[in-house]
C-alpha atoms as a PDB file:
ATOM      1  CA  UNK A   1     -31.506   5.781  32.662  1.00  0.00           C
ATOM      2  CA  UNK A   2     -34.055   4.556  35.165  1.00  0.00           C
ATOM      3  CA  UNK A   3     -31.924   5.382  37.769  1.00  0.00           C
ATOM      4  CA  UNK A   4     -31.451   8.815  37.238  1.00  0.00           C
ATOM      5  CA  UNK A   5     -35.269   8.928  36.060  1.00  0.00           C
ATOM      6  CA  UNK A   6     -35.632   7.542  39.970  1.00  0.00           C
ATOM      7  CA  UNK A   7     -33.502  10.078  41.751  1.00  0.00           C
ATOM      8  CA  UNK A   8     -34.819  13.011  39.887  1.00  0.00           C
ATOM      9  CA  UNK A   9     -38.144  12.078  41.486  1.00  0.00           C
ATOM     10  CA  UNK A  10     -36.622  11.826  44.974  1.00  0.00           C
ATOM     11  CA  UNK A  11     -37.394   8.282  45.858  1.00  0.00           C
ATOM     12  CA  UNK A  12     -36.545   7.963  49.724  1.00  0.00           C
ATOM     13  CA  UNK A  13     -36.847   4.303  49.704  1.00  0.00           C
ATOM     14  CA  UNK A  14     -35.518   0.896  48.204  1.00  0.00           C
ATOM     15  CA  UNK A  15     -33.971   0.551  45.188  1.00  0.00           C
ATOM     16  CA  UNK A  16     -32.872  -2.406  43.436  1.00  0.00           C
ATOM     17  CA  UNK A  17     -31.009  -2.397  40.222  1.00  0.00           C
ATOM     18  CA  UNK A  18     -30.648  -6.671  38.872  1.00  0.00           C
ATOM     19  CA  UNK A  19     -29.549  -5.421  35.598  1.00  0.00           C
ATOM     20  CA  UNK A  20     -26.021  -6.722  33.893  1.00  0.00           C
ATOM     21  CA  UNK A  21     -23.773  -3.798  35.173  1.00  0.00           C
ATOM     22  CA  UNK A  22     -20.740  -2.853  35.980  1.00  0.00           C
ATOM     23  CA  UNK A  23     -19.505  -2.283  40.089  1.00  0.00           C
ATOM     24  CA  UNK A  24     -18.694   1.454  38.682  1.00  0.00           C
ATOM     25  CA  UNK A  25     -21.886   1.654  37.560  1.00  0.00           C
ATOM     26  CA  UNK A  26     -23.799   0.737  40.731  1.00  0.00           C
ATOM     27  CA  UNK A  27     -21.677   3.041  42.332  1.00  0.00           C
ATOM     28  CA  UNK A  28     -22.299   5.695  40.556  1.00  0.00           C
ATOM     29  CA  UNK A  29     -26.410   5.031  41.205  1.00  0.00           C
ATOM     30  CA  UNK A  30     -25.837   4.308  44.753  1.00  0.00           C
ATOM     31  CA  UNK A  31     -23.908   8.320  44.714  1.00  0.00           C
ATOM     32  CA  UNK A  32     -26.950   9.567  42.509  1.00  0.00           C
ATOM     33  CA  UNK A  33     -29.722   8.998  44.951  1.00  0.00           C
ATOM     34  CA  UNK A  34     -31.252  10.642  47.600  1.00  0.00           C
ATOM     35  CA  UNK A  35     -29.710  10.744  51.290  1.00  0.00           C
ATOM     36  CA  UNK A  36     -31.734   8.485  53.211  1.00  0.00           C
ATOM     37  CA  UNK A  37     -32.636   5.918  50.272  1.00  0.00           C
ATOM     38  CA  UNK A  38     -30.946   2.471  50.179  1.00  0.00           C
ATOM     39  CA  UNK A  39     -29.908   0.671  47.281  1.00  0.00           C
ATOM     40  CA  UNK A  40     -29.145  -3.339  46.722  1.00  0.00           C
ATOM     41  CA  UNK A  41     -26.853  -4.246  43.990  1.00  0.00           C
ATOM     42  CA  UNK A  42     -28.337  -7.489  42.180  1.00  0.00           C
ATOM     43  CA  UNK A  43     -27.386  -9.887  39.646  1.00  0.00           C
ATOM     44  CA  UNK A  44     -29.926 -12.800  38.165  1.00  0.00           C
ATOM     45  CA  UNK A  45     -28.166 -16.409  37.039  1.00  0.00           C
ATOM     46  CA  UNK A  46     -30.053 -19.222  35.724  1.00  0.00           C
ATOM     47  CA  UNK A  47     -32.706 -20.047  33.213  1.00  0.00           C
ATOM     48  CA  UNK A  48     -36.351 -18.427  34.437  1.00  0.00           C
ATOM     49  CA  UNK A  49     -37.572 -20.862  36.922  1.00  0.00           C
ATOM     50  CA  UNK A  50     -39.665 -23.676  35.997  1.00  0.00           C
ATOM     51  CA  UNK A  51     -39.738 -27.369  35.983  1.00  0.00           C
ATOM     52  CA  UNK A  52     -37.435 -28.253  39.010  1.00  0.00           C
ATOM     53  CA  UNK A  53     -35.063 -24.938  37.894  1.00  0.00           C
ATOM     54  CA  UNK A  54     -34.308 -22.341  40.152  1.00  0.00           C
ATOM     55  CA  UNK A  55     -32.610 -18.689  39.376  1.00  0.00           C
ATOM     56  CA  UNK A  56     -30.674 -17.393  41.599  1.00  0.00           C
ATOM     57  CA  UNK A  57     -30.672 -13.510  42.503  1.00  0.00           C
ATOM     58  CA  UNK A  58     -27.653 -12.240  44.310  1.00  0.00           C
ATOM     59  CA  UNK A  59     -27.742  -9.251  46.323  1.00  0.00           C
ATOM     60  CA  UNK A  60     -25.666  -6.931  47.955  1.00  0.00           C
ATOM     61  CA  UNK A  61     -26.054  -3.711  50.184  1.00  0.00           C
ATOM     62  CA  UNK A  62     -27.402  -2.789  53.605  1.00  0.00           C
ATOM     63  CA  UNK A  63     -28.873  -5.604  55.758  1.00  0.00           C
ATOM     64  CA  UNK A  64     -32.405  -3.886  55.774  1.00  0.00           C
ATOM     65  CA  UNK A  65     -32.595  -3.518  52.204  1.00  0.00           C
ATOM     66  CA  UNK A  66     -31.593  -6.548  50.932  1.00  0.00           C
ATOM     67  CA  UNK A  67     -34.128  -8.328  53.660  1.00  0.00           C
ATOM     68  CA  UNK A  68     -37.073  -6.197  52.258  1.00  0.00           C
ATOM     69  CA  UNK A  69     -35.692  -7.187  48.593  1.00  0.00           C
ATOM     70  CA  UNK A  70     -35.732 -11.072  49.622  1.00  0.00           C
ATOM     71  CA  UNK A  71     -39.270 -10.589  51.050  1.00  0.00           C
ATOM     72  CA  UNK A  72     -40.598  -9.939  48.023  1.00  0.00           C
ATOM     73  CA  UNK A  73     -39.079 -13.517  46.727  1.00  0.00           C
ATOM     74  CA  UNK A  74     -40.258 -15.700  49.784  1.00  0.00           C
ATOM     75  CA  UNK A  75     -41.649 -19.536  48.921  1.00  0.00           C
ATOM     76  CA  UNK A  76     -40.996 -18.385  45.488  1.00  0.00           C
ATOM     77  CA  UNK A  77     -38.917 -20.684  42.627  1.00  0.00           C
ATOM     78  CA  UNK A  78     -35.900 -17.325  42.972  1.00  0.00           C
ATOM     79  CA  UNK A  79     -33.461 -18.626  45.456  1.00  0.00           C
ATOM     80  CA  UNK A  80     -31.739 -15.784  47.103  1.00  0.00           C
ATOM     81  CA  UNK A  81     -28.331 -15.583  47.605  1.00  0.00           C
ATOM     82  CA  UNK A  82     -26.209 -12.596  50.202  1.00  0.00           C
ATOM     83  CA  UNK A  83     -23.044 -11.645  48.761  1.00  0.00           C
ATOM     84  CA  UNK A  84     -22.154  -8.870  51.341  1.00  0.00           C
ATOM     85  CA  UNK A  85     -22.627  -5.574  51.998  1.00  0.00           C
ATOM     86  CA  UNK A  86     -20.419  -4.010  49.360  1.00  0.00           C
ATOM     87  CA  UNK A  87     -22.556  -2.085  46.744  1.00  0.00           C
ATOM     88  CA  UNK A  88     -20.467  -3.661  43.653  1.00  0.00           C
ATOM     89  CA  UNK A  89     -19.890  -7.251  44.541  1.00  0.00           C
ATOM     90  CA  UNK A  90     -22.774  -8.721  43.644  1.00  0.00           C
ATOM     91  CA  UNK A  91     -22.569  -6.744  39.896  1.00  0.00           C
ATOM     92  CA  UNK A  92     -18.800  -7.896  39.889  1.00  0.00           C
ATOM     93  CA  UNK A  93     -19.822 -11.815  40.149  1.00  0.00           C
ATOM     94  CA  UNK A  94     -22.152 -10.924  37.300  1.00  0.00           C
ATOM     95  CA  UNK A  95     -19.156  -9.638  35.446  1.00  0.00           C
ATOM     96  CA  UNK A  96     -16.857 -12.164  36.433  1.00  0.00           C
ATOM     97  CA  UNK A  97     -18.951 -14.925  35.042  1.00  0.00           C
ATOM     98  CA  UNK A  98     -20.478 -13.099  32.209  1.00  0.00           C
ATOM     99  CA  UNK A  99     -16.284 -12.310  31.140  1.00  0.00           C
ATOM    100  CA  UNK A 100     -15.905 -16.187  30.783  1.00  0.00           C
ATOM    101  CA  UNK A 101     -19.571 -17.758  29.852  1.00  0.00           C
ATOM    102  CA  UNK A 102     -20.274 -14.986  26.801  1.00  0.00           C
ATOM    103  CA  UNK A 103     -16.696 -15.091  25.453  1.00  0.00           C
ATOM    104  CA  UNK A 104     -17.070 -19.297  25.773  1.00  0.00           C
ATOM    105  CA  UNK A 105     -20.230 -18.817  23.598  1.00  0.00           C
ATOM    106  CA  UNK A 106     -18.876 -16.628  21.405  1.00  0.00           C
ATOM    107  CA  UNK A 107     -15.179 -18.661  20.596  1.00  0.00           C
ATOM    108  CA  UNK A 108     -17.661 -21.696  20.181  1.00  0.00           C
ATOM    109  CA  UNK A 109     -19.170 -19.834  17.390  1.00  0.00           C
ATOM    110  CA  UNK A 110     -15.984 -19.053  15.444  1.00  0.00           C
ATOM    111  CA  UNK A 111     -14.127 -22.681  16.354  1.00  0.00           C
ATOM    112  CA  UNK A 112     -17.306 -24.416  14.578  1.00  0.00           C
ATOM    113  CA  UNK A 113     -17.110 -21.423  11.727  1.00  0.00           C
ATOM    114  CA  UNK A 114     -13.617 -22.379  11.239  1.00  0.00           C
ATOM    115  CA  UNK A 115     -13.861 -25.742  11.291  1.00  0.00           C
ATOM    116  CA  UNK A 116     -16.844 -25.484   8.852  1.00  0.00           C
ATOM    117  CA  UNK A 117     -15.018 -23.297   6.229  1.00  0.00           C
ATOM    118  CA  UNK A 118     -12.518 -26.437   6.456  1.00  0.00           C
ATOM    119  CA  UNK A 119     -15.494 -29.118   6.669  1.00  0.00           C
ATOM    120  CA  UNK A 120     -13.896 -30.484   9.790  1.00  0.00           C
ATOM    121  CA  UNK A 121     -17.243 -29.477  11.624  1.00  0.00           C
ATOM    122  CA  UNK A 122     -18.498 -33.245  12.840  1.00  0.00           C
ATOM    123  CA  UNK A 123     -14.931 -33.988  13.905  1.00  0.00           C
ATOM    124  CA  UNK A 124     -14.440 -30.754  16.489  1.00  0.00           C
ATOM    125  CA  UNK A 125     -17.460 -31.258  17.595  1.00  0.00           C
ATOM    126  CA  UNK A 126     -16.297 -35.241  18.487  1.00  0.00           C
ATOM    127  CA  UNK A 127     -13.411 -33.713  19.834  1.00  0.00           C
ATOM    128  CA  UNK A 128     -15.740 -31.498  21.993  1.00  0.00           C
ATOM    129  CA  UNK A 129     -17.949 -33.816  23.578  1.00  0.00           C
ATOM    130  CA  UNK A 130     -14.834 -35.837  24.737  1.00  0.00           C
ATOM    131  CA  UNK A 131     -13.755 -32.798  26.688  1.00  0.00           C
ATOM    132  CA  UNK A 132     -14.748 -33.166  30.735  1.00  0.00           C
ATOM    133  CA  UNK A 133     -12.784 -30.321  31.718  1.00  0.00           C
ATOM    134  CA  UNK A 134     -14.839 -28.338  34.009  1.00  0.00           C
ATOM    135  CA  UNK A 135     -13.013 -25.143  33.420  1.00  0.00           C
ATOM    136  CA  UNK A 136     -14.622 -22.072  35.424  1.00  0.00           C
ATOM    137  CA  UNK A 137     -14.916 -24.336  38.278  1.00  0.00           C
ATOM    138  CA  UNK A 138     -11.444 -25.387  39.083  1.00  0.00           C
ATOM    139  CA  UNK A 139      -9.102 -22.488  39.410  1.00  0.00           C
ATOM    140  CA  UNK A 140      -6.728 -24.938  40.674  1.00  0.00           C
ATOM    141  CA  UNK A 141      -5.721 -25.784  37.318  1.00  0.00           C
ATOM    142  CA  UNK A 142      -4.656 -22.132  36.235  1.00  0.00           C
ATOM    143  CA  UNK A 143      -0.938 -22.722  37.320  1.00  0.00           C
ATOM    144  CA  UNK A 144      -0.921 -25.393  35.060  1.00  0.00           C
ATOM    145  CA  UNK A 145      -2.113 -22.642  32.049  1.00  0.00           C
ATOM    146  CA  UNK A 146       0.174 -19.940  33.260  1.00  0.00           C
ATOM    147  CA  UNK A 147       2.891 -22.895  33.220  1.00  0.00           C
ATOM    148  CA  UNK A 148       2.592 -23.205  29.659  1.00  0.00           C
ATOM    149  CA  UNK A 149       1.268 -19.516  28.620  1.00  0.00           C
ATOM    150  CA  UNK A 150       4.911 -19.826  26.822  1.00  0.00           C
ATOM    151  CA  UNK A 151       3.807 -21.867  24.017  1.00  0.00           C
ATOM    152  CA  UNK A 152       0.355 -21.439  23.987  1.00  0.00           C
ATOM    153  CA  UNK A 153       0.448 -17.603  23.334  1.00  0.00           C
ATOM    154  CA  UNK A 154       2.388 -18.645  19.790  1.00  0.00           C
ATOM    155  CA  UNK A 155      -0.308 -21.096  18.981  1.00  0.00           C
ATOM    156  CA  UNK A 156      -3.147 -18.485  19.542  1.00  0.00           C
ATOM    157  CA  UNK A 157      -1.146 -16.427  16.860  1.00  0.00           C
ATOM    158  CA  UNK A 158      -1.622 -19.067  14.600  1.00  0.00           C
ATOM    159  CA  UNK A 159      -4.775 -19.506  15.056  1.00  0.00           C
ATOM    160  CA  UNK A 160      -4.816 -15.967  14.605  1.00  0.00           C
ATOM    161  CA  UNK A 161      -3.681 -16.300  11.248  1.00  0.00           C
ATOM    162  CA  UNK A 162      -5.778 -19.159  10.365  1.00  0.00           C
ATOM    163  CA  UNK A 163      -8.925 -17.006  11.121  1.00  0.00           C
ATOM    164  CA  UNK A 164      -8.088 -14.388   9.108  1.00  0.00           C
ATOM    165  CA  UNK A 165      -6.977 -16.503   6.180  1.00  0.00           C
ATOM    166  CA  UNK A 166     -10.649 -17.517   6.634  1.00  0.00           C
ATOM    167  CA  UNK A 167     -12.273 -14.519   6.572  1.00  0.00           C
ATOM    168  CA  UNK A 168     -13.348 -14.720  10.264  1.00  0.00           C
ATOM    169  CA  UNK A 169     -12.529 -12.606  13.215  1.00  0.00           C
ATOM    170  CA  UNK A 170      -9.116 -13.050  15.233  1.00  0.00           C
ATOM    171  CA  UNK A 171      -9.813 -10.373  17.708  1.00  0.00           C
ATOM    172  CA  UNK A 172     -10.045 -12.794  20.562  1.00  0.00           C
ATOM    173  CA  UNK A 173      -7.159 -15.077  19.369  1.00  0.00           C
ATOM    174  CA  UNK A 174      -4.918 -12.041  19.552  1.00  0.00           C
ATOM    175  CA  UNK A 175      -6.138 -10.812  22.562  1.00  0.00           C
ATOM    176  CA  UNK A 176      -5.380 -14.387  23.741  1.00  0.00           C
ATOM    177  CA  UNK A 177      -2.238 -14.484  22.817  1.00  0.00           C
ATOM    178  CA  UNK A 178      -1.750 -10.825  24.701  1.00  0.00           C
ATOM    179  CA  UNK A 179      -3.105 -12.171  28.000  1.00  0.00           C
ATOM    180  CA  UNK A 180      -0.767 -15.429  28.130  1.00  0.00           C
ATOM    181  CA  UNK A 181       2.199 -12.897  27.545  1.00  0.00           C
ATOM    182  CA  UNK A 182       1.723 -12.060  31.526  1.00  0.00           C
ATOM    183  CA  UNK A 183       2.375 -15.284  32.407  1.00  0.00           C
ATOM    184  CA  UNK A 184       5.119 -15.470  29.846  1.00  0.00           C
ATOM    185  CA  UNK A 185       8.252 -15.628  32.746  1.00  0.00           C
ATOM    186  CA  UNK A 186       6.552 -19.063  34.415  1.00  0.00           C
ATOM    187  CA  UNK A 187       7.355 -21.224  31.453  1.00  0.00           C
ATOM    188  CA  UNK A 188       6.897 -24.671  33.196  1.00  0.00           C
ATOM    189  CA  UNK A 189       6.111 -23.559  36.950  1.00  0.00           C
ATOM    190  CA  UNK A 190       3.326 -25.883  37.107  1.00  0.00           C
ATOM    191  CA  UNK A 191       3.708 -25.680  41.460  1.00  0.00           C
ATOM    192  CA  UNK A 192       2.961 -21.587  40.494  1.00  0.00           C
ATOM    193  CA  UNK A 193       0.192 -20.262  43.664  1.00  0.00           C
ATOM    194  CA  UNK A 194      -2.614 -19.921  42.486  1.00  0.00           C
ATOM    195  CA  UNK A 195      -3.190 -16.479  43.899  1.00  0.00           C
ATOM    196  CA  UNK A 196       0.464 -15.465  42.373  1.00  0.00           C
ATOM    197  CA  UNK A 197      -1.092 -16.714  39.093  1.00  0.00           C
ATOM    198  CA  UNK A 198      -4.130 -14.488  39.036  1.00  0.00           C
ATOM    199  CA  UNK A 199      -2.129 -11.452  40.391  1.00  0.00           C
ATOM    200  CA  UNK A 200      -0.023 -11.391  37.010  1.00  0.00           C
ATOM    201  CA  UNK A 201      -2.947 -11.022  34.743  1.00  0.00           C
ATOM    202  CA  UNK A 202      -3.466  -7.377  36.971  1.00  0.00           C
ATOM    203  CA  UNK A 203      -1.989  -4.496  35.269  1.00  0.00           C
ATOM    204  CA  UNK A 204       0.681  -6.631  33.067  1.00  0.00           C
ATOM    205  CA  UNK A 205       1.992  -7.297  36.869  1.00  0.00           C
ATOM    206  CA  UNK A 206       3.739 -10.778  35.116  1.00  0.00           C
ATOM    207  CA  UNK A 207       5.705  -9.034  32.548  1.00  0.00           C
END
């Protein structure tokens, strides 16, 4: 690991690890090196800049360090963003939106296999572009999922079964159908707090 490849040396000064990690992990780098080094805890989202796009590069750590990061970045097309000063946070966004936008991709890929091995493949994706939900961006609607986790968590069972019968793989539709079961006890509490909502789903808190 580059980190440990850096510590071993006894780098006293900045260092910056951008790379798709876990809080632990930055942790466990930040408790690797040397007393009197600083490290920021990054995380890159966007396309590579170009044409009118800008990335955006997250950081997190001591003031100084992060500023001497950002330096690096100035007048450049990679907007910089300060989460805080909590080694972690900046990694956990990463994580947090990595959970939902890889797992979107990857459902997408087994909905259209599906609906391919049952030639239904022009009409989902109809069905698709009709959508406008704008899912990751309104928590405000998660009540309304937790309200009816009840009979959604059977459905993802079927669709369980329809998978397999297809030869493709249920693991997520099952592990669907485990998550609703936390919010199995708010059948139809569609005034449910948000924050009570996302509590539940915390150590099988809801069951």
């Amino acid at each position: 690991m580059v980190a440990a490849a850096v510590a071993a040396h006894g780098f006293a000064g900045v260092y910056a690890d951008v790379n798709a990690i876990s809080p632990q992990r930055v942790r466990h780098i930040a408790d690797e090196t040397r007393p009197g080094s600083a490290v920021v805890d990054g995380a890159v989202f966007g396309q590579p800049p170009g044409e009118g796009r800008a990335t955006r590069l997250y950081l997190a750590g001591a003031d100084s360090a992060i500023e001497l990061v950002a330096s690096l970045f100035t007048d450049s097309a990679l907007h910089v963003c300060r989460v805080g000063d909590t080694l972690g946070s900046a990694s956990a966004l990463k994580m947090a939106f990595a959970s939902y936008q890889k797992a979107a991709r990857t459902l997408a890929g087994i909905a259209h296999a599906l609906a391919d091995t049952h030639g239904v493949g022009d009409q989902l994706t109809a069905e698709a572009e009709i959508m406008i939900s704008a899912i990751l961006s309104d928590p405000e609607y998660l009540p309304s999922v937790a309200a009816r986790a009840w009979r959604w968590a059977p459905e993802m069972e079927e669709v369980a079964d329809t998978l397999r019968a297809a030869d493709l793989p249920a693991d997520m539709a099952e592990a669907t159908a485990r998550v609703l079961a936390h919010w199995e006890q708010n059948r139809d509490q569609y005034d449910l707090p948000v924050g009570l909502a996302l509590s539940q789903l915390r150590s099988g808190k809801g069951r």
